[in-house]
C-alpha atoms as a PDB file:
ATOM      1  CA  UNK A   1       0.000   0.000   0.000  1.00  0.00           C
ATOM      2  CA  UNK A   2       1.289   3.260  -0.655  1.00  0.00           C
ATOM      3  CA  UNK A   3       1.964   5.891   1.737  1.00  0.00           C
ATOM      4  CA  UNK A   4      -0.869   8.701   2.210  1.00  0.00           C
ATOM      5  CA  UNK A   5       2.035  11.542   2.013  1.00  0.00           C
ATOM      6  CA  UNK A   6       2.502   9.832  -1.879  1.00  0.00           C
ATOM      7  CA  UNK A   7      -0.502  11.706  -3.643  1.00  0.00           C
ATOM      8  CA  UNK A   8      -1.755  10.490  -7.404  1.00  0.00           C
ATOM      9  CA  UNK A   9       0.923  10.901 -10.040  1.00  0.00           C
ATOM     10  CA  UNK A  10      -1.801  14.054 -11.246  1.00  0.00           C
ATOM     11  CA  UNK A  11      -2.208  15.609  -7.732  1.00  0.00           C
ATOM     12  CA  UNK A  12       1.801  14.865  -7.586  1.00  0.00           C
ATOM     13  CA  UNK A  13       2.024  17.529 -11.086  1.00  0.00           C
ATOM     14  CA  UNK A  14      -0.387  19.469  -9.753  1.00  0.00           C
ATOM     15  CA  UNK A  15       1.597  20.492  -6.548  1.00  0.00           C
ATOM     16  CA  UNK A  16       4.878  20.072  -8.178  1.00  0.00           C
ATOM     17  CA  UNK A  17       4.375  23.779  -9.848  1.00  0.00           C
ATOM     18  CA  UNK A  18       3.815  25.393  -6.935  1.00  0.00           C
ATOM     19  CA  UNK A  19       7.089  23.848  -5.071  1.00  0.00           C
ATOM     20  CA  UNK A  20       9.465  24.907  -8.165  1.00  0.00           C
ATOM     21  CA  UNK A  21       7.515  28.268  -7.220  1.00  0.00           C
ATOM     22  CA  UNK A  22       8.530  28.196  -3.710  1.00  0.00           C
ATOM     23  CA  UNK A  23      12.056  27.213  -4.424  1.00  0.00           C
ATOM     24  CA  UNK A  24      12.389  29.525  -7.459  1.00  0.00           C
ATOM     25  CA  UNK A  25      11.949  32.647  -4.963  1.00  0.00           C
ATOM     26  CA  UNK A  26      15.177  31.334  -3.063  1.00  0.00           C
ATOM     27  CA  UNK A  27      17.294  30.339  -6.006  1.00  0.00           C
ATOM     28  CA  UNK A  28      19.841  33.571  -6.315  1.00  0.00           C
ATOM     29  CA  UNK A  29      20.511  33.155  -2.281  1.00  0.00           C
ATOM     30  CA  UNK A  30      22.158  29.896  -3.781  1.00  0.00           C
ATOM     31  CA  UNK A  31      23.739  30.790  -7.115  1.00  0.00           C
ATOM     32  CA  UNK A  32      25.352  34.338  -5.586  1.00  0.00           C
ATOM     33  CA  UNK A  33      27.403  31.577  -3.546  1.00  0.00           C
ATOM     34  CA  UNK A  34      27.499  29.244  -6.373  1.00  0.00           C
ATOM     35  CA  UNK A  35      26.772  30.835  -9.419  1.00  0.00           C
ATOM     36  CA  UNK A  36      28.494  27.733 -11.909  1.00  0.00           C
ATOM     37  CA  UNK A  37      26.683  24.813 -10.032  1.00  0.00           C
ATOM     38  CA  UNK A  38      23.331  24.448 -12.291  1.00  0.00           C
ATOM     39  CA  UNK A  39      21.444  21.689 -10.244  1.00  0.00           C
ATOM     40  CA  UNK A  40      19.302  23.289  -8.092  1.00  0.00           C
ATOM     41  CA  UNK A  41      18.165  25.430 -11.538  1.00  0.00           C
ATOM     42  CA  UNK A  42      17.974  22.284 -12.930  1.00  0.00           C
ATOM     43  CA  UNK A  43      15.774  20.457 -10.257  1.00  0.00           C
ATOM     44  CA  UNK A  44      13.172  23.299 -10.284  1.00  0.00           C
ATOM     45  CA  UNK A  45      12.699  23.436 -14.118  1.00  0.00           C
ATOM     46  CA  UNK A  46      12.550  19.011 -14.186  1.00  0.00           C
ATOM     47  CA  UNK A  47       9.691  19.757 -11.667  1.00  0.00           C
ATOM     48  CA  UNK A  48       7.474  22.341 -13.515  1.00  0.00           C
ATOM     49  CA  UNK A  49       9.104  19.545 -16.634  1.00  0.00           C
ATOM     50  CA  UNK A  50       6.861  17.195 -14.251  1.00  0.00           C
ATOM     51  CA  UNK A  51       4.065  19.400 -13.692  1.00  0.00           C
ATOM     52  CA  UNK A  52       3.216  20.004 -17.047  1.00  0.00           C
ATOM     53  CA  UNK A  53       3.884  16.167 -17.992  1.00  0.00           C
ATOM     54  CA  UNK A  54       6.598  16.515 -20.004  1.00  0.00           C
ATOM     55  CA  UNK A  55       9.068  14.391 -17.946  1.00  0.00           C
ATOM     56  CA  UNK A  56       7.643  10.782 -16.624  1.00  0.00           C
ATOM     57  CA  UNK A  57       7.621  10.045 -12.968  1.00  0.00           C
ATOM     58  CA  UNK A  58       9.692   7.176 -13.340  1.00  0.00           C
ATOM     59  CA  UNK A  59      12.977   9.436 -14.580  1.00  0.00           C
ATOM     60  CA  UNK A  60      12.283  11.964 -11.961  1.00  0.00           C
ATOM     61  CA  UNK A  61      12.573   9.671  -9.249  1.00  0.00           C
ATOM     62  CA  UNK A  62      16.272   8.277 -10.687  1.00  0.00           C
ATOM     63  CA  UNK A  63      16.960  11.907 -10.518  1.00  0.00           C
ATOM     64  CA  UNK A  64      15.403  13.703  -7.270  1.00  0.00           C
ATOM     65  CA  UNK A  65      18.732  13.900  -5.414  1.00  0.00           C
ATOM     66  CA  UNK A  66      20.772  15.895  -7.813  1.00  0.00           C
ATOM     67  CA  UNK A  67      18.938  19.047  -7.017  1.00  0.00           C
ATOM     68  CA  UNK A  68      19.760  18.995  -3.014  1.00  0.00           C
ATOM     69  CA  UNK A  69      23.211  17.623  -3.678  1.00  0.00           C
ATOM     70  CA  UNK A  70      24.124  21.001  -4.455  1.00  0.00           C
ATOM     71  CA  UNK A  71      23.812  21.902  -0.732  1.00  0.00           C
ATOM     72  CA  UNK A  72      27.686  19.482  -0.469  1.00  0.00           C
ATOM     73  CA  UNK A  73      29.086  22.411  -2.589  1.00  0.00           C
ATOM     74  CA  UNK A  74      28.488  25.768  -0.413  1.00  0.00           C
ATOM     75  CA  UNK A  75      29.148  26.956   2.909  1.00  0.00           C
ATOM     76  CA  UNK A  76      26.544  29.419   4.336  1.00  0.00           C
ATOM     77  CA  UNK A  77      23.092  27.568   5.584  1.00  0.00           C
ATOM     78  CA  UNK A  78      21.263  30.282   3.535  1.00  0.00           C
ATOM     79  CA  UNK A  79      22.858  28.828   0.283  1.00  0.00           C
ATOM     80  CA  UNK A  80      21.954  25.194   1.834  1.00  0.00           C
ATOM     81  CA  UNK A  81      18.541  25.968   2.602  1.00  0.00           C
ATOM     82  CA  UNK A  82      17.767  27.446  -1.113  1.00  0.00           C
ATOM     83  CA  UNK A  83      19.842  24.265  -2.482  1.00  0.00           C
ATOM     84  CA  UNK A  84      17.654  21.906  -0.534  1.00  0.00           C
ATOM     85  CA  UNK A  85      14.302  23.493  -1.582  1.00  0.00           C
ATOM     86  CA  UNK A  86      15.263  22.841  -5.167  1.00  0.00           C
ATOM     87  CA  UNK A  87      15.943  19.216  -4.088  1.00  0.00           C
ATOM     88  CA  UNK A  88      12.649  18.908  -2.406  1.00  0.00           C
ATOM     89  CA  UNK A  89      10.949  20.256  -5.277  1.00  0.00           C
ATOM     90  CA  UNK A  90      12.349  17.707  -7.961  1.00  0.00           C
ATOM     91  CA  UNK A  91      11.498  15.138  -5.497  1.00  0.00           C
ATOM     92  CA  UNK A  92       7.842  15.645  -5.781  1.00  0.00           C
ATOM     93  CA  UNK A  93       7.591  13.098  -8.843  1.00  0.00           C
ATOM     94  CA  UNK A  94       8.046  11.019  -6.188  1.00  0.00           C
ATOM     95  CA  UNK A  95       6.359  11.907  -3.239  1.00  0.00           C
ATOM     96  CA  UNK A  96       3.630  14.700  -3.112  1.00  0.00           C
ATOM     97  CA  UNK A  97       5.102  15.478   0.544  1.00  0.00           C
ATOM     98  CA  UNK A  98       8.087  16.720  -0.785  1.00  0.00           C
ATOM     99  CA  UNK A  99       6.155  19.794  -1.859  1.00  0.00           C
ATOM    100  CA  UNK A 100       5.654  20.652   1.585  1.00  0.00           C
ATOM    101  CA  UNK A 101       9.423  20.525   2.006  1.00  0.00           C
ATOM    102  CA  UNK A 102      10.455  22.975  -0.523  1.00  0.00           C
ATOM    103  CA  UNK A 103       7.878  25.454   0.703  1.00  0.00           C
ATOM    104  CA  UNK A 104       9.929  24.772   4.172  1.00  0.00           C
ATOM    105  CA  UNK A 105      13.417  24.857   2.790  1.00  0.00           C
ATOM    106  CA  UNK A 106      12.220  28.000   0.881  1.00  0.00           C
ATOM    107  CA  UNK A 107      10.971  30.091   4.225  1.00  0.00           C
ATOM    108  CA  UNK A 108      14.229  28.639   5.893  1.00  0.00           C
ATOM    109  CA  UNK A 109      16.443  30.521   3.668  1.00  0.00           C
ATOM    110  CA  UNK A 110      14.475  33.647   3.270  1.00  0.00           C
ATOM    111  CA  UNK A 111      14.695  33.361   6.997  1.00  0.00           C
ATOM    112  CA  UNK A 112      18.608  32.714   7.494  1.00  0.00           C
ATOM    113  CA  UNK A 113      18.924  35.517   4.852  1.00  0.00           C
ATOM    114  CA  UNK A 114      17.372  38.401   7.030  1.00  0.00           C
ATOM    115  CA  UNK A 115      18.896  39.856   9.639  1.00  0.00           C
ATOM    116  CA  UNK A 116      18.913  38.119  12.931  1.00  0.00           C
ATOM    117  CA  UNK A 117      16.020  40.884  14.702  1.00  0.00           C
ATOM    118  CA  UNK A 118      13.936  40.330  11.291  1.00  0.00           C
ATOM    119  CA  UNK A 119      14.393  36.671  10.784  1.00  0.00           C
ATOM    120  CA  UNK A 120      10.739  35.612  12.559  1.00  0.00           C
ATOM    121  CA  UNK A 121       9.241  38.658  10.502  1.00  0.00           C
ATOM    122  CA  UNK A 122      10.847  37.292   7.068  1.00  0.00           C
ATOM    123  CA  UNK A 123       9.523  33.735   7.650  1.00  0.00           C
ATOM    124  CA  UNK A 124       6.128  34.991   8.305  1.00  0.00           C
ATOM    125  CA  UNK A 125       6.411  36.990   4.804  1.00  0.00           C
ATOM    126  CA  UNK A 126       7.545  33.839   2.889  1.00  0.00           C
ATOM    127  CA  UNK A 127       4.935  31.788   4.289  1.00  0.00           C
ATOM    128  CA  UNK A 128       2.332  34.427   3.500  1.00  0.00           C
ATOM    129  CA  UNK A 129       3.627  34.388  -0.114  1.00  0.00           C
ATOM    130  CA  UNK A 130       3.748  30.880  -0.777  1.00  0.00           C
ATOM    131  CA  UNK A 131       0.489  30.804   0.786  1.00  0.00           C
ATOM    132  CA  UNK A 132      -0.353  33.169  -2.007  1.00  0.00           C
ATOM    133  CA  UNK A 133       0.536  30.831  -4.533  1.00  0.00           C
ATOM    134  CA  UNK A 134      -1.522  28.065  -3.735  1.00  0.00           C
ATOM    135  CA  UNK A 135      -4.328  27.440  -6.553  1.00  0.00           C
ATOM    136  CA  UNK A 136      -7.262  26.092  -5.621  1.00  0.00           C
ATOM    137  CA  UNK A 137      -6.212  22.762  -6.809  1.00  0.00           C
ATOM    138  CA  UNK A 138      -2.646  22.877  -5.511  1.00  0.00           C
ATOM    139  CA  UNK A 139      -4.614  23.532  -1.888  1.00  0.00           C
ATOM    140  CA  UNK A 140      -7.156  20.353  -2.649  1.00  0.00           C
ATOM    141  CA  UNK A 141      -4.342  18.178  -3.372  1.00  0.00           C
ATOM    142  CA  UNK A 142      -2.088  19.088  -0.466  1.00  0.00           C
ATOM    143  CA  UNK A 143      -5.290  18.837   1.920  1.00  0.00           C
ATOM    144  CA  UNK A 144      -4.959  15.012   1.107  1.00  0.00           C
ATOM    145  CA  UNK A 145      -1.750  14.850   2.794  1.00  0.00           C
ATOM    146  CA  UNK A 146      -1.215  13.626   6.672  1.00  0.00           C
ATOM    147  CA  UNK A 147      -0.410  16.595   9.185  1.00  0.00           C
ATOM    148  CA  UNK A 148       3.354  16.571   9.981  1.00  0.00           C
ATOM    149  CA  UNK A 149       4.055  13.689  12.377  1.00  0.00           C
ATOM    150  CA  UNK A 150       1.016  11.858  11.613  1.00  0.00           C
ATOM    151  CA  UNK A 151       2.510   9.236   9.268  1.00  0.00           C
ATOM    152  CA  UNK A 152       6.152   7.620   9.496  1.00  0.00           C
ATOM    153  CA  UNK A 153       6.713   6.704   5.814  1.00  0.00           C
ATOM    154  CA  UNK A 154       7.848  10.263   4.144  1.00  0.00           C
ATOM    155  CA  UNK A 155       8.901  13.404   4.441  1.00  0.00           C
ATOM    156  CA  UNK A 156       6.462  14.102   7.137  1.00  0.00           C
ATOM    157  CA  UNK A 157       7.195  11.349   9.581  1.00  0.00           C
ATOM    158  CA  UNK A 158       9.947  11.548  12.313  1.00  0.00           C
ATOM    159  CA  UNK A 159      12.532  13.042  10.031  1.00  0.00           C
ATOM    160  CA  UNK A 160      14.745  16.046   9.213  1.00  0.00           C
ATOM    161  CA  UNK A 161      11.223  18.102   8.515  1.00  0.00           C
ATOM    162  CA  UNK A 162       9.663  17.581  11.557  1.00  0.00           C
ATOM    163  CA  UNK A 163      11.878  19.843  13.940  1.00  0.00           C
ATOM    164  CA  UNK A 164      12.595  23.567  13.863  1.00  0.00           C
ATOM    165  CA  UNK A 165      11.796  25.920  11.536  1.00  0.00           C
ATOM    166  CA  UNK A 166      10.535  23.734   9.167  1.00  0.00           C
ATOM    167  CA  UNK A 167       7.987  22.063  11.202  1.00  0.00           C
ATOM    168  CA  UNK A 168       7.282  25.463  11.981  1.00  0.00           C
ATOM    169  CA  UNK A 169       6.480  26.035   8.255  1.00  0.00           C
ATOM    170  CA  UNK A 170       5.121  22.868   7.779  1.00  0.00           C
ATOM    171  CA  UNK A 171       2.242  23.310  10.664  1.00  0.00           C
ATOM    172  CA  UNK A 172       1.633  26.933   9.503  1.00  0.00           C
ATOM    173  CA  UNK A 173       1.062  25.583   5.839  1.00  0.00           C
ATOM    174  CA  UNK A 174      -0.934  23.037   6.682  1.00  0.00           C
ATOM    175  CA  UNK A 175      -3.279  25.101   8.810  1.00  0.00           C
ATOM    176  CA  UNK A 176      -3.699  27.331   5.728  1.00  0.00           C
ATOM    177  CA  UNK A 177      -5.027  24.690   3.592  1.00  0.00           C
ATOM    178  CA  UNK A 178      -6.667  22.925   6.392  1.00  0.00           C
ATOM    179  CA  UNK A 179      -4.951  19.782   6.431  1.00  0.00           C
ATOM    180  CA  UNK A 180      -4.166  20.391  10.383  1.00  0.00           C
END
């Protein structure tokens, strides 16, 4: 049986558009440290590739790791962040959930990247404006999806997005679109 944070392979392109959005807004804080390294560019356009059905699940989920692999080759946890939102977002071929991650990798950097007495004030901006973003159908499909913690076999069980900020972004997402 498949997991719940999967989503259809059509809800899966519906949502991947809006998480290339999300991690589109936090590209540059990558490439101005790492201008020459084209994956995370590379993961976003595969997943609006994806969303529009030009690219087939099956490749996309061979290649969902080259996006966030980019994180390996910079130094400041803004750079990271943005690096790992791309990631998240090519891995939405895969797993729906991933969406959910980009949007939280996303707010994460926009975060890091303000100062420190503006950093809670910045995350509450990104959110807003991804929340902007959602379509109607982006917000039916992502409705479908557990709330964070409630299932063990994704990107919303026990793992990396379940603590800090990005749980933080996660929760505040999910109450948006009334999944929580």
């Amino acid at each position: 049986m498949a997991s719940p944070q999967t989503l259809s392979e059509a809800d899966r392109r519906c949502v991947a558009a809006w998480a290339a959005d999300c991690a589109e807004r936090v590209l540059p804080l990558f490439e101005a440290e790492a201008a020459g390294d084209g994956r995370p560019r590379d993961g976003i356009t595969r997943a609006r590739a994806f969303s529009r059905g030009d690219l087939d699940a099956a490749g996309e989920i061979r290649r969902r790791f080259e996006a966030g692999r980019a994180a390996s080759a910079v130094r400041s946890p803004v750079a990271k962040a943005a690096a790992w939102a791309a990631g998240q977002a090519s891995g939405v071929a895969h797993v729906g959930a991933h969406a959910l991650g980009a949007a939280a990798y996303a707010a994460k950097a926009v975060s890091l990247a303000a100062p420190a007495d503006d950093r809670a004030g910045a995350l509450e901006w990104e959110v807003a404006a991804q929340v902007a973003l959602l379509t109607p159908q982006v917000r039916t499909a992502l409705r479908q999806l557990p709330a964070l913690g409630e299932d063990s076999a994704g990107p919303l069980g026990p793992g990396l997005l379940s603590f800090g900020v990005l749980a933080d972004v996660i929760r505040a997402l999910q109450g948006e679109i009334g999944t929580a």
